[in-house]
PDB file of N, CA and C in Angstrom:
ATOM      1  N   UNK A   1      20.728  66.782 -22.415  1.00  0.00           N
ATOM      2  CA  UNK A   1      19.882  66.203 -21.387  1.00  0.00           C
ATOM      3  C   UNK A   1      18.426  66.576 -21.622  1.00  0.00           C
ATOM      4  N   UNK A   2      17.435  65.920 -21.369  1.00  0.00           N
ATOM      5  CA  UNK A   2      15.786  66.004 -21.241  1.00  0.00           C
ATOM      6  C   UNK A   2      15.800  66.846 -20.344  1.00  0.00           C
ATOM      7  N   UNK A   3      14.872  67.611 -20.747  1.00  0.00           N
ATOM      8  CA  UNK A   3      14.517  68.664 -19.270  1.00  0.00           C
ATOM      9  C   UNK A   3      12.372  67.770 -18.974  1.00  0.00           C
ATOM     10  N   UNK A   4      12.370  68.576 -17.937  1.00  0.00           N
ATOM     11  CA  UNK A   4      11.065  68.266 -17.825  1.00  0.00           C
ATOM     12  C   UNK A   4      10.287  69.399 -17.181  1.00  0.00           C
ATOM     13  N   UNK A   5       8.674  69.804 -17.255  1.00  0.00           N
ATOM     14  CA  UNK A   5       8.571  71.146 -16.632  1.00  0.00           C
ATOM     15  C   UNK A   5       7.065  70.636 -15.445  1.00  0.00           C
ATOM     16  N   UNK A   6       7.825  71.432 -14.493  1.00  0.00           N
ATOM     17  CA  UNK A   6       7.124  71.590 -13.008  1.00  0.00           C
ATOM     18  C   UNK A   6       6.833  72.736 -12.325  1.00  0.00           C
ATOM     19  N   UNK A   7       5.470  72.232 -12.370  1.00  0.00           N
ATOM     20  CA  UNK A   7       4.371  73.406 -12.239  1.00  0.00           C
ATOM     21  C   UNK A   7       4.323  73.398 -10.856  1.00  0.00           C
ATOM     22  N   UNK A   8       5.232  74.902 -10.551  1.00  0.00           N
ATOM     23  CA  UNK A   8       5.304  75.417  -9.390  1.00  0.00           C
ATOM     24  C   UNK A   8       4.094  75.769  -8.452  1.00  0.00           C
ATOM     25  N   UNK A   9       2.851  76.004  -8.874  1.00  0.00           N
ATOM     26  CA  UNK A   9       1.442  76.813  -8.748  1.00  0.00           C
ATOM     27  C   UNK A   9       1.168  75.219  -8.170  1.00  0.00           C
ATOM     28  N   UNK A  10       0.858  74.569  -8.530  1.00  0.00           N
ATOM     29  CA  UNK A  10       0.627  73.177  -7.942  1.00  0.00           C
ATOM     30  C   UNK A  10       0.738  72.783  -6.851  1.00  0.00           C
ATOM     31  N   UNK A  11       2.031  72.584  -6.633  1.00  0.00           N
ATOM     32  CA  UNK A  11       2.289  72.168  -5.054  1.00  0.00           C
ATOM     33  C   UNK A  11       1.861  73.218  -3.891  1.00  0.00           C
ATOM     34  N   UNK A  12       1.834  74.596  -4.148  1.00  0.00           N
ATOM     35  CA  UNK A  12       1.076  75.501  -3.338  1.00  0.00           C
ATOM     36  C   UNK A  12      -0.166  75.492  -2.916  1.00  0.00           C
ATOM     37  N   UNK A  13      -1.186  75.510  -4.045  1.00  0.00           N
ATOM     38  CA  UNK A  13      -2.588  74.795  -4.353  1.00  0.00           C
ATOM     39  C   UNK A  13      -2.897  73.785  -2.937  1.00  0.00           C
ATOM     40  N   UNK A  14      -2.018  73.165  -3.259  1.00  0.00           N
ATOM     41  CA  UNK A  14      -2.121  71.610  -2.955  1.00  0.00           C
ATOM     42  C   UNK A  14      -1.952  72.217  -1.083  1.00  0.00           C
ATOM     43  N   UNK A  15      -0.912  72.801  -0.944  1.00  0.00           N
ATOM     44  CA  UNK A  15      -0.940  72.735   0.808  1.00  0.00           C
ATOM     45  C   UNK A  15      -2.223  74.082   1.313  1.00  0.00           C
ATOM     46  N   UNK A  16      -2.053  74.750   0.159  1.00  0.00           N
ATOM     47  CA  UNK A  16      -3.416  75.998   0.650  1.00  0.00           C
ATOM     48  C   UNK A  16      -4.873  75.149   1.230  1.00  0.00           C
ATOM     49  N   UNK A  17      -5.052  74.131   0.031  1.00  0.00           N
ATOM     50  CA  UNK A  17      -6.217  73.555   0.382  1.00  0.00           C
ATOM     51  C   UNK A  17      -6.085  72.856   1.463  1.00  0.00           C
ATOM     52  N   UNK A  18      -5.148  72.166   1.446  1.00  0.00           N
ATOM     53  CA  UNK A  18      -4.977  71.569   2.972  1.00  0.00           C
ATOM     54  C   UNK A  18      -5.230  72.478   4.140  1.00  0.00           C
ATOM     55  N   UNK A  19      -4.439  73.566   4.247  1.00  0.00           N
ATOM     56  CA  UNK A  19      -5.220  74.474   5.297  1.00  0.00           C
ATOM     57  C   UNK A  19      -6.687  74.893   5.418  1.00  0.00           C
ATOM     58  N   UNK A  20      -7.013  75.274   4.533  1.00  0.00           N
ATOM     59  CA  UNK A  20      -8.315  75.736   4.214  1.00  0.00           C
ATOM     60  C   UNK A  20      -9.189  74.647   4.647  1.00  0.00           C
ATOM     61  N   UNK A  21      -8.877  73.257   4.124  1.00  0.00           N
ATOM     62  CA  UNK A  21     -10.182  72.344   4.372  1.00  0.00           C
ATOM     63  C   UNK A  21     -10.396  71.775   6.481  1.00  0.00           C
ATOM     64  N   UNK A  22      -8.948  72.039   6.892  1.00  0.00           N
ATOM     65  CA  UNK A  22      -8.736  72.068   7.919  1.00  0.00           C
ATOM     66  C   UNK A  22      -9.519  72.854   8.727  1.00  0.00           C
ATOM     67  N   UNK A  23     -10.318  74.226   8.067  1.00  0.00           N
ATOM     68  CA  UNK A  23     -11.251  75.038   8.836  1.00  0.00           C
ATOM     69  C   UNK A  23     -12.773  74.615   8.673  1.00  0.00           C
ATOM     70  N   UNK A  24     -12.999  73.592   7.567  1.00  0.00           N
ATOM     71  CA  UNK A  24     -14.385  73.186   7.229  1.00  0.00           C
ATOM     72  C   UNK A  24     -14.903  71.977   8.099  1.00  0.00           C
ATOM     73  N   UNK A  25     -15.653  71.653   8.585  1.00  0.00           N
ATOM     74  CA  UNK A  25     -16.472  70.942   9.321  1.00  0.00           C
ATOM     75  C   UNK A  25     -16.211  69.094   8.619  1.00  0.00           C
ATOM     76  N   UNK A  26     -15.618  68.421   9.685  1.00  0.00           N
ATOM     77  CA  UNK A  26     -14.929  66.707   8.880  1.00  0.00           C
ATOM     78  C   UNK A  26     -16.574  66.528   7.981  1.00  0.00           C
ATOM     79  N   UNK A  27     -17.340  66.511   8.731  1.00  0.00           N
ATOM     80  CA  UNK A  27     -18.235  65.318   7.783  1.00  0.00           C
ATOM     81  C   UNK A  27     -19.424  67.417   6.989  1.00  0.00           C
ATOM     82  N   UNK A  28     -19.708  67.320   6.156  1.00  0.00           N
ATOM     83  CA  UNK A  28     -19.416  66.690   5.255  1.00  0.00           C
ATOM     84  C   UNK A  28     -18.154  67.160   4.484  1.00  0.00           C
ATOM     85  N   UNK A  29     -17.421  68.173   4.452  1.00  0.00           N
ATOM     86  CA  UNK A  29     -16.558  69.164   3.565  1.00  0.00           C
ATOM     87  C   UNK A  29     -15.003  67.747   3.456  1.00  0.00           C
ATOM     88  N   UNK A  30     -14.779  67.722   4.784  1.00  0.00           N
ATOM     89  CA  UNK A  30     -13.557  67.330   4.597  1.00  0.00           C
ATOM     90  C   UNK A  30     -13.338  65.800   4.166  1.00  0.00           C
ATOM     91  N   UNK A  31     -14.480  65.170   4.319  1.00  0.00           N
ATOM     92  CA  UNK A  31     -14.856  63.765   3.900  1.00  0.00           C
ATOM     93  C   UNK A  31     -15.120  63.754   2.618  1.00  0.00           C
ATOM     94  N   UNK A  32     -16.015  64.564   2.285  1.00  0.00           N
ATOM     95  CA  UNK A  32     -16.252  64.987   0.607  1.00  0.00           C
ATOM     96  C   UNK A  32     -14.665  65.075  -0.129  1.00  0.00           C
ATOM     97  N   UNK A  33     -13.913  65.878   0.152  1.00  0.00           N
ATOM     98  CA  UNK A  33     -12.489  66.399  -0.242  1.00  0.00           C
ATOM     99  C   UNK A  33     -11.701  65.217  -0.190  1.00  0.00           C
ATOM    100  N   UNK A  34     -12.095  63.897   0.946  1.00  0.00           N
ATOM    101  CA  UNK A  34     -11.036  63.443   0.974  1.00  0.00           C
ATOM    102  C   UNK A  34     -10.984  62.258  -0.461  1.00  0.00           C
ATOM    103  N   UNK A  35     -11.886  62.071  -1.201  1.00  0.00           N
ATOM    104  CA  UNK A  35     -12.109  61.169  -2.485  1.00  0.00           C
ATOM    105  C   UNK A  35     -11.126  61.781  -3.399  1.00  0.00           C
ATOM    106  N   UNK A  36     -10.664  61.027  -3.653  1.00  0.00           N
ATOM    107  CA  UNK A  36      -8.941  61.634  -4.729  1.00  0.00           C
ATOM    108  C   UNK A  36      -9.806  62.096  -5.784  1.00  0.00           C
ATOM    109  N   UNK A  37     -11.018  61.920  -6.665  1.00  0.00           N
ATOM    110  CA  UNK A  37     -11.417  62.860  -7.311  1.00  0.00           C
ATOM    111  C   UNK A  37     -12.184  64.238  -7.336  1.00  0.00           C
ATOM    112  N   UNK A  38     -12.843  64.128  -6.374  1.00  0.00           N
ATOM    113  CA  UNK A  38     -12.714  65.350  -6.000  1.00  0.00           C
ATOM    114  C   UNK A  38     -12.008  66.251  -5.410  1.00  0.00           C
ATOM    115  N   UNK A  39     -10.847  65.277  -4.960  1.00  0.00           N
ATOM    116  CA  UNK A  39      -9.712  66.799  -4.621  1.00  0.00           C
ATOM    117  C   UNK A  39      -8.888  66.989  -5.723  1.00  0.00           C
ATOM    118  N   UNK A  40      -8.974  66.481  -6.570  1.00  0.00           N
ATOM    119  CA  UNK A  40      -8.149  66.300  -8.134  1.00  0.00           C
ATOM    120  C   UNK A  40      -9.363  67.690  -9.018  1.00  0.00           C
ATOM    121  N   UNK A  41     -10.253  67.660  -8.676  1.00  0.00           N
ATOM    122  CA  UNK A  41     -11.423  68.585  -9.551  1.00  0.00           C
ATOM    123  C   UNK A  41     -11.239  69.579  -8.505  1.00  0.00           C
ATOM    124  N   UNK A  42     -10.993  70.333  -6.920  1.00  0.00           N
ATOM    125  CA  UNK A  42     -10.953  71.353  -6.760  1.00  0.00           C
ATOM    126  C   UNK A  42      -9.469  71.829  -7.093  1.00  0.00           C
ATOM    127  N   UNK A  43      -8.532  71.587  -7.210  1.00  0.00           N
ATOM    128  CA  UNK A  43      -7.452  71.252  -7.527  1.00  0.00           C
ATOM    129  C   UNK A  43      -7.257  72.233  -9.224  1.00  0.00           C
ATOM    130  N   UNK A  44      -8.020  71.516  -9.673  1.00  0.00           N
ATOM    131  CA  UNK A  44      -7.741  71.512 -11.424  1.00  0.00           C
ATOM    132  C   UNK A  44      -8.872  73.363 -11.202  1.00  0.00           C
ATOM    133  N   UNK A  45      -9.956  73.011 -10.369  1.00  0.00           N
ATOM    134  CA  UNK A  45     -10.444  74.503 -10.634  1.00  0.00           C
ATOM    135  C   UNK A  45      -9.940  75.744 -10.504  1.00  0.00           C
ATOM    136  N   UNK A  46      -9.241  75.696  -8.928  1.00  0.00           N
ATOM    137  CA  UNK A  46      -8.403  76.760  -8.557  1.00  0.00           C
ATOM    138  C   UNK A  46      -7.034  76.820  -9.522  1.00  0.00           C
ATOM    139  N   UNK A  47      -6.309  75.818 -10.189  1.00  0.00           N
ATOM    140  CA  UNK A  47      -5.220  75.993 -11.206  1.00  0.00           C
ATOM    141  C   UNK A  47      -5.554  76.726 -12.621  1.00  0.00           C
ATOM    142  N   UNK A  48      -7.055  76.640 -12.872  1.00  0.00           N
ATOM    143  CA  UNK A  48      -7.257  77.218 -13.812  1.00  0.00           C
ATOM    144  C   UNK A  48      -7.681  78.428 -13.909  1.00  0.00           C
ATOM    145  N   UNK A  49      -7.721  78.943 -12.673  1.00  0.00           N
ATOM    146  CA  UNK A  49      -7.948  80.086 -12.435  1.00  0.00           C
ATOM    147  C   UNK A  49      -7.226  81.004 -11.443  1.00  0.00           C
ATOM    148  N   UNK A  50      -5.790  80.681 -11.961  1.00  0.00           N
ATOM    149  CA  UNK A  50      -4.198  81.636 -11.048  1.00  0.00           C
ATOM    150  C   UNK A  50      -3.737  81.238 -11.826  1.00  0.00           C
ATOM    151  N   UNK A  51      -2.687  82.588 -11.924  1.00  0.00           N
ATOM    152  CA  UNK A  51      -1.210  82.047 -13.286  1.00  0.00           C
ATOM    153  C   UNK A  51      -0.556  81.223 -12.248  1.00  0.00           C
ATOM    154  N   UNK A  52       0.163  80.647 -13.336  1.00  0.00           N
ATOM    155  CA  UNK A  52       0.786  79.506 -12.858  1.00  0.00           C
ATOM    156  C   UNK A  52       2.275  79.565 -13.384  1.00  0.00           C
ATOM    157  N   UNK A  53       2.673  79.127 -12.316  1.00  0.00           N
ATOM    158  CA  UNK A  53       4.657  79.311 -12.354  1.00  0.00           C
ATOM    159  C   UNK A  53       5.006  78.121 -12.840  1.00  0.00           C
ATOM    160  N   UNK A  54       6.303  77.951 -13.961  1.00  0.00           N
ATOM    161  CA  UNK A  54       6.755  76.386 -14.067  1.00  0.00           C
ATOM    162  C   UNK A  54       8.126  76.833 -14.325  1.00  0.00           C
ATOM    163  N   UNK A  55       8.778  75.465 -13.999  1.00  0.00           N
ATOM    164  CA  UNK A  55      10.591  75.692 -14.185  1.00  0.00           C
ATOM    165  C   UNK A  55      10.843  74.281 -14.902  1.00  0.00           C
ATOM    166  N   UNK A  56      11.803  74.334 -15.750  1.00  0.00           N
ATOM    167  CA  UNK A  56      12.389  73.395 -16.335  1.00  0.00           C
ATOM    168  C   UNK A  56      13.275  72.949 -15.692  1.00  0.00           C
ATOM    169  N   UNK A  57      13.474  71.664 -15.328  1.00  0.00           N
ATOM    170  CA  UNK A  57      14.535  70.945 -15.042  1.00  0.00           C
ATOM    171  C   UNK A  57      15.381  69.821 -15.233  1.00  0.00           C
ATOM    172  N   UNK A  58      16.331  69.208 -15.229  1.00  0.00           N
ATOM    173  CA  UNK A  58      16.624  67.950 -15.824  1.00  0.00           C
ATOM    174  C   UNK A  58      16.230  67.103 -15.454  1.00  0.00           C
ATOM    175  N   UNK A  59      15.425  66.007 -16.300  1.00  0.00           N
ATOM    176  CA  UNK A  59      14.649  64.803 -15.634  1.00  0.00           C
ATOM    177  C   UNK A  59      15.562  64.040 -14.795  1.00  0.00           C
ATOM    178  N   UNK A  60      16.626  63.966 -14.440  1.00  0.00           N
ATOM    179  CA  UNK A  60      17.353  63.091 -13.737  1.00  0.00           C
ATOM    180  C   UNK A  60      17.471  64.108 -12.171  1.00  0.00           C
ATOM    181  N   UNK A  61      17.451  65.102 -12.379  1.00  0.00           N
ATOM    182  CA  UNK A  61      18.033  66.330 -11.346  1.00  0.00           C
ATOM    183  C   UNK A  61      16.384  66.332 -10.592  1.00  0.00           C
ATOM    184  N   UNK A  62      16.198  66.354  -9.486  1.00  0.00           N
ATOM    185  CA  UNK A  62      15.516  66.265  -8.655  1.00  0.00           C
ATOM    186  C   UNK A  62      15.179  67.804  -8.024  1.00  0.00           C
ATOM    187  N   UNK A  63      14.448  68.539  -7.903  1.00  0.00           N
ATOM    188  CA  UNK A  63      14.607  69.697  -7.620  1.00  0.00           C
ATOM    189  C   UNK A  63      14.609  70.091  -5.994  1.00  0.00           C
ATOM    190  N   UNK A  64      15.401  71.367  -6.197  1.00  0.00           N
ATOM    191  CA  UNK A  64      16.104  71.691  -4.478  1.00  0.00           C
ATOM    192  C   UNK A  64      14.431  72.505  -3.817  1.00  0.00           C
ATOM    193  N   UNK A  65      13.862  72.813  -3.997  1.00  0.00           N
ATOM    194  CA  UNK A  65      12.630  73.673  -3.999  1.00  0.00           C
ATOM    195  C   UNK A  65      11.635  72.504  -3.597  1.00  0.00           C
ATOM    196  N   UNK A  66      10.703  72.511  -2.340  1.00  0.00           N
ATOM    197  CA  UNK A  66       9.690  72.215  -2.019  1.00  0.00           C
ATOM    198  C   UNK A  66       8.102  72.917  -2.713  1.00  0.00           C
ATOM    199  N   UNK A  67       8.160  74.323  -2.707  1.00  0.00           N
ATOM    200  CA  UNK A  67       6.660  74.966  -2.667  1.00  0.00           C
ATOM    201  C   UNK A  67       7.450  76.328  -3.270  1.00  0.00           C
ATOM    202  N   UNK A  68       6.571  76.941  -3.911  1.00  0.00           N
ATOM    203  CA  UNK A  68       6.651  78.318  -4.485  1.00  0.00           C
ATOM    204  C   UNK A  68       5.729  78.951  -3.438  1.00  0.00           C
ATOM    205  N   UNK A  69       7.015  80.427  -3.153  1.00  0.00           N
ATOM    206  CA  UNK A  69       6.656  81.064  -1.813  1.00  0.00           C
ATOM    207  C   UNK A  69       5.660  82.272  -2.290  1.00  0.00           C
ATOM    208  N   UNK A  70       4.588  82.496  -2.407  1.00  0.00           N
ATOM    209  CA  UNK A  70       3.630  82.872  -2.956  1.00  0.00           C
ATOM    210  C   UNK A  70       3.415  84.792  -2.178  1.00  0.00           C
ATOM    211  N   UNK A  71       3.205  85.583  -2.707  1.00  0.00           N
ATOM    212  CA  UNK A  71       3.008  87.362  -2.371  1.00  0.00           C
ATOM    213  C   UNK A  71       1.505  86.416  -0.977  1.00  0.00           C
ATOM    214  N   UNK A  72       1.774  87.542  -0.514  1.00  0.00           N
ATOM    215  CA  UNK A  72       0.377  87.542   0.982  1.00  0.00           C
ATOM    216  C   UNK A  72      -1.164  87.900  -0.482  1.00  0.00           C
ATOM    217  N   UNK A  73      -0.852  88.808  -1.751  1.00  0.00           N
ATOM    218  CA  UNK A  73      -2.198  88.755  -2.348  1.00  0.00           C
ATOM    219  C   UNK A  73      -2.827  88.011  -2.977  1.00  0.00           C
ATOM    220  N   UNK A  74      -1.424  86.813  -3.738  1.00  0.00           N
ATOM    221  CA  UNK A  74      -1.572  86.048  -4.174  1.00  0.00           C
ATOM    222  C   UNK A  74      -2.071  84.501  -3.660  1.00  0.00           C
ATOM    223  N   UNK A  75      -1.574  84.260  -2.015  1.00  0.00           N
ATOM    224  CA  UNK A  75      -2.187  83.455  -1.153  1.00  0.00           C
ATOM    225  C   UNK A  75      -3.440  83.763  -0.865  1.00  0.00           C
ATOM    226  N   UNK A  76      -3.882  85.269  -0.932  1.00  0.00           N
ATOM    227  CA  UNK A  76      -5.738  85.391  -0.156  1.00  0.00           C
ATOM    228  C   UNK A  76      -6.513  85.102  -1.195  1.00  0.00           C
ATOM    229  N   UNK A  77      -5.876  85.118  -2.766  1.00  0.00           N
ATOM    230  CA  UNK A  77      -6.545  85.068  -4.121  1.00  0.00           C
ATOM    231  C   UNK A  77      -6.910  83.865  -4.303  1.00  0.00           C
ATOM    232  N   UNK A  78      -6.135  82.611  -3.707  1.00  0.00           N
ATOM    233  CA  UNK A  78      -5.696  81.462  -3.976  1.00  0.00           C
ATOM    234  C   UNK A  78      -6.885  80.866  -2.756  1.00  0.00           C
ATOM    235  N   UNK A  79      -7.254  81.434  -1.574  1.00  0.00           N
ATOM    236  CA  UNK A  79      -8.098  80.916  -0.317  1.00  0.00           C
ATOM    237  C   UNK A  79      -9.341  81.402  -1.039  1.00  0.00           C
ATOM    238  N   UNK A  80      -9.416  82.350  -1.605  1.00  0.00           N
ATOM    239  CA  UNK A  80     -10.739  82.845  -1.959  1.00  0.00           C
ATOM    240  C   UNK A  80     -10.960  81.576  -3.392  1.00  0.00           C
ATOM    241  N   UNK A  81     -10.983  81.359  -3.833  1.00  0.00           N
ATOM    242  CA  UNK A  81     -10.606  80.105  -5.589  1.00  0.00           C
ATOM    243  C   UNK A  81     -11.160  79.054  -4.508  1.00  0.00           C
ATOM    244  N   UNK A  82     -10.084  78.730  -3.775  1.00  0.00           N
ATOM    245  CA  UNK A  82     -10.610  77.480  -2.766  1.00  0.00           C
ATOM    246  C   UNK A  82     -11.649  77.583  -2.452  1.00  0.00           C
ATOM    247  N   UNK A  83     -12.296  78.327  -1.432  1.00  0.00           N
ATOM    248  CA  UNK A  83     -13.500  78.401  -1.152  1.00  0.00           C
ATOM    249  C   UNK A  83     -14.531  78.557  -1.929  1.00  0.00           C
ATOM    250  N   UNK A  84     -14.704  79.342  -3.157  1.00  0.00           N
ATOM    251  CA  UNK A  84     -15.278  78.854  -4.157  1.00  0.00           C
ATOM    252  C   UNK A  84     -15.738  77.711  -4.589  1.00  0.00           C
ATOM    253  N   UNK A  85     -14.598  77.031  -4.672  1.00  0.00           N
ATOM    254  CA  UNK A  85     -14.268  75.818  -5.705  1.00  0.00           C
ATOM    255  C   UNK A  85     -15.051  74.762  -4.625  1.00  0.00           C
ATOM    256  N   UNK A  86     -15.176  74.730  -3.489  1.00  0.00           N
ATOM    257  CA  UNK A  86     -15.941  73.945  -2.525  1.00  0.00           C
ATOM    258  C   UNK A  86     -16.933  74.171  -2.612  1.00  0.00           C
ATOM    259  N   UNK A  87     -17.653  75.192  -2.425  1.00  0.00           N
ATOM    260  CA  UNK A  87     -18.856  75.521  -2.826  1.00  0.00           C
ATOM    261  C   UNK A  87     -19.491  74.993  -3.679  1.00  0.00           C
ATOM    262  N   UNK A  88     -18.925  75.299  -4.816  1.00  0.00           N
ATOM    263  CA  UNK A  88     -19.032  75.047  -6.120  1.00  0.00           C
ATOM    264  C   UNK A  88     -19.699  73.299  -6.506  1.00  0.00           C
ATOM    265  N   UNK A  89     -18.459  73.081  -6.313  1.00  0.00           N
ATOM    266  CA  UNK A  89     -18.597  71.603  -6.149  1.00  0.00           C
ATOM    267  C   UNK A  89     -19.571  70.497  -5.485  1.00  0.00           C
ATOM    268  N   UNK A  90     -19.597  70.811  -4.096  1.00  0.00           N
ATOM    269  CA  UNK A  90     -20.131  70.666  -3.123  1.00  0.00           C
ATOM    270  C   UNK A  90     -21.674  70.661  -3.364  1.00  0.00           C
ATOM    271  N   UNK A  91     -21.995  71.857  -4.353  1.00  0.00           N
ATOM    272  CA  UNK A  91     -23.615  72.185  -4.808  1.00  0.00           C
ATOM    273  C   UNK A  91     -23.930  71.164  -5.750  1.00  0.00           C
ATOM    274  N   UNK A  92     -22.487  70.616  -6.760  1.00  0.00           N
ATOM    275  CA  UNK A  92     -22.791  70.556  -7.866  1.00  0.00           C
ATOM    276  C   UNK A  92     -23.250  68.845  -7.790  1.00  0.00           C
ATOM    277  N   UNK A  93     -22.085  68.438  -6.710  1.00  0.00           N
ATOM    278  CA  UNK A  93     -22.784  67.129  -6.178  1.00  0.00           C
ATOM    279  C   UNK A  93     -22.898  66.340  -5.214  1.00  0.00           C
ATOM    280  N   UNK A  94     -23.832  67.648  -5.161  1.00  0.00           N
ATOM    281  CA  UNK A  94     -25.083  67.203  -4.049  1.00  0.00           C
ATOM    282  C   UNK A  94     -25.762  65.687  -3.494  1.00  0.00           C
ATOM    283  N   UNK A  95     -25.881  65.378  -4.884  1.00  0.00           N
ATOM    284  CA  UNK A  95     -27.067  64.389  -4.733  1.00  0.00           C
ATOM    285  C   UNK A  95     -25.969  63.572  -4.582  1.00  0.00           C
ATOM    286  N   UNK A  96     -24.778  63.459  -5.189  1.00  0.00           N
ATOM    287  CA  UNK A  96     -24.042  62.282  -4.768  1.00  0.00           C
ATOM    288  C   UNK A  96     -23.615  61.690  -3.809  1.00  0.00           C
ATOM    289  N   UNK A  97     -23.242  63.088  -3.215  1.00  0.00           N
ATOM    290  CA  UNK A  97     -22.684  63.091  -1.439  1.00  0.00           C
ATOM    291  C   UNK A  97     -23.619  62.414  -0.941  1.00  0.00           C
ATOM    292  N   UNK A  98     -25.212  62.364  -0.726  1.00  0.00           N
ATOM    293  CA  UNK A  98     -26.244  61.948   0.061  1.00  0.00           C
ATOM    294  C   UNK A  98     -25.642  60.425  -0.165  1.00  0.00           C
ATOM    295  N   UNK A  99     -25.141  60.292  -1.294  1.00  0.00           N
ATOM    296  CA  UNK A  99     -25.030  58.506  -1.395  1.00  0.00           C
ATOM    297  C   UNK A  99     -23.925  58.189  -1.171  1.00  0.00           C
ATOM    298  N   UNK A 100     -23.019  58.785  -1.403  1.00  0.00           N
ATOM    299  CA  UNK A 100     -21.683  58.435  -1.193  1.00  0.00           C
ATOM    300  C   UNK A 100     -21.050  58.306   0.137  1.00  0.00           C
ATOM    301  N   UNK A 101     -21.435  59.321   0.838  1.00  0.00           N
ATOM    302  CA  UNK A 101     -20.989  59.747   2.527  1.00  0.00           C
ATOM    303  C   UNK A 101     -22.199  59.840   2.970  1.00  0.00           C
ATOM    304  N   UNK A 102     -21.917  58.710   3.783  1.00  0.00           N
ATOM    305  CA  UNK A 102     -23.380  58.693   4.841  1.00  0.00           C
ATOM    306  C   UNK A 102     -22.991  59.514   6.001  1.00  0.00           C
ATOM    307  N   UNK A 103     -24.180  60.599   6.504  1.00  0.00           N
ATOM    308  CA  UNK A 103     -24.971  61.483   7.142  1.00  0.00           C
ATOM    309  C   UNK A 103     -24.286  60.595   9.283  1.00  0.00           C
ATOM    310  N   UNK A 104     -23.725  61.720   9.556  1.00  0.00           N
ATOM    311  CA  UNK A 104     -23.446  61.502  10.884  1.00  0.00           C
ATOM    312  C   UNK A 104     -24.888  61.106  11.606  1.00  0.00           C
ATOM    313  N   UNK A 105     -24.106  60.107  12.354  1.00  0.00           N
ATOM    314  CA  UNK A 105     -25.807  59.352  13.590  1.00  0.00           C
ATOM    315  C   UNK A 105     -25.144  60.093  14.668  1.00  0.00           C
ATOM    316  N   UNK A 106     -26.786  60.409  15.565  1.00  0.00           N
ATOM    317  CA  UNK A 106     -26.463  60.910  16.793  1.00  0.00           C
ATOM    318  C   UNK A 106     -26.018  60.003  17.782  1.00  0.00           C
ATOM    319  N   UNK A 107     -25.158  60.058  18.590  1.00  0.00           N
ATOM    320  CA  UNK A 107     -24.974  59.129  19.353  1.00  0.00           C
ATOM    321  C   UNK A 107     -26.111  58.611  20.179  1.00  0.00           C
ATOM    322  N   UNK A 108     -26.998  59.592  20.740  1.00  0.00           N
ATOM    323  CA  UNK A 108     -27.893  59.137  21.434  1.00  0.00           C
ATOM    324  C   UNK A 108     -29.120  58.268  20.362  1.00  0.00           C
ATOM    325  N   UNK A 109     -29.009  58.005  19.014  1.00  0.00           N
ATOM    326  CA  UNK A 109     -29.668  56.841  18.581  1.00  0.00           C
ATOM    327  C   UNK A 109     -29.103  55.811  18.090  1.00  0.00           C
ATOM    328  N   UNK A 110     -27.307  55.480  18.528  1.00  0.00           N
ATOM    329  CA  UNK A 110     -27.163  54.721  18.249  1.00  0.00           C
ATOM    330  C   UNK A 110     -27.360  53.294  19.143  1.00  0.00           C
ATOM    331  N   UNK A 111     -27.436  52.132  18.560  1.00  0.00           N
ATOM    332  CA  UNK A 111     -28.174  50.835  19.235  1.00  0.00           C
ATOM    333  C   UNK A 111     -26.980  50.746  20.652  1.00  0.00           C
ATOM    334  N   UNK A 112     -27.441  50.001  21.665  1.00  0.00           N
ATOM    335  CA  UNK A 112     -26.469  50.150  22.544  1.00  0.00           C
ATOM    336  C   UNK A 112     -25.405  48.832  22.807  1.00  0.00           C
ATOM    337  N   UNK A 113     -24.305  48.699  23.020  1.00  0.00           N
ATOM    338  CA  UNK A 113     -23.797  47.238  23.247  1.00  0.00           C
ATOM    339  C   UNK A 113     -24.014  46.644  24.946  1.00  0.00           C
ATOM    340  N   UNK A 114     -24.341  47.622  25.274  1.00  0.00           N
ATOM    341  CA  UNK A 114     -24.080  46.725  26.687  1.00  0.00           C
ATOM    342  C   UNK A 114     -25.038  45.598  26.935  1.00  0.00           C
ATOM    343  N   UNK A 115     -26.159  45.861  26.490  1.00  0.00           N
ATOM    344  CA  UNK A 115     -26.993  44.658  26.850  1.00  0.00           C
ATOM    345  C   UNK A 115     -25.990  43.154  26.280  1.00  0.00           C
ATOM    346  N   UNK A 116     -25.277  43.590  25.530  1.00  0.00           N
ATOM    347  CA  UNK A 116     -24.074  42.062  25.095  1.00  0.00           C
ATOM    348  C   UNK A 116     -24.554  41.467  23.838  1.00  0.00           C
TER     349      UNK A 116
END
């Protein structure tokens, strides 16, 4: 049988940041994050920087395992990478965000409908 290998470190990654971005402010952090490439680039940063677990399995065999249950030092190692990796990013593009995600309006300047 083919085996195939799945990178356990991954799917952890993947729900850490989800928590984590859950504490950052929607516009701009979590709006920024939500563009599949940039959550694919904080993603790839924090993986490259934690060992990473993988298991072989048979490509037909579906695995019984959701998430690799990670040590409490290895989860704060993994929040600290994250937060980094936002930072990081976040600085790096800058100028893009200004164009990409437009800047919250105050409500009190937005035009009004009632006049009809």
């Amino acid at each position: 049988m083919t085996k195939k290998i799945i990178n356990l470190t991954l799917s952890a990654v993947v729900e850490e940041i989800e928590d984590v971005l859950e504490t950052y402010p929607y516009h701009p952090y979590r709006q920024l994050f939500s563009i599949p490439d940039l959550r694919q680039e904080l993603i790839a940063y924090v993986l490259s920087r934690v060992s990473n677990r993988y298991v072989a399995v048979d490509e037909e065999q579906q695995p019984s395992f959701k998430s690799l249950h990670l040590l409490t030092e290895e989860t704060l190692c993994i929040k600290i990478l994250i937060h980094k990796g936002i930072e990081k990013i976040f600085h790096k593009k800058e100028e893009q965000i200004t164009h990409r995600i437009p800047g919250v309006v105050d409500p009190g300047f937005a035009p009004s409908n009632w006049f009809g």
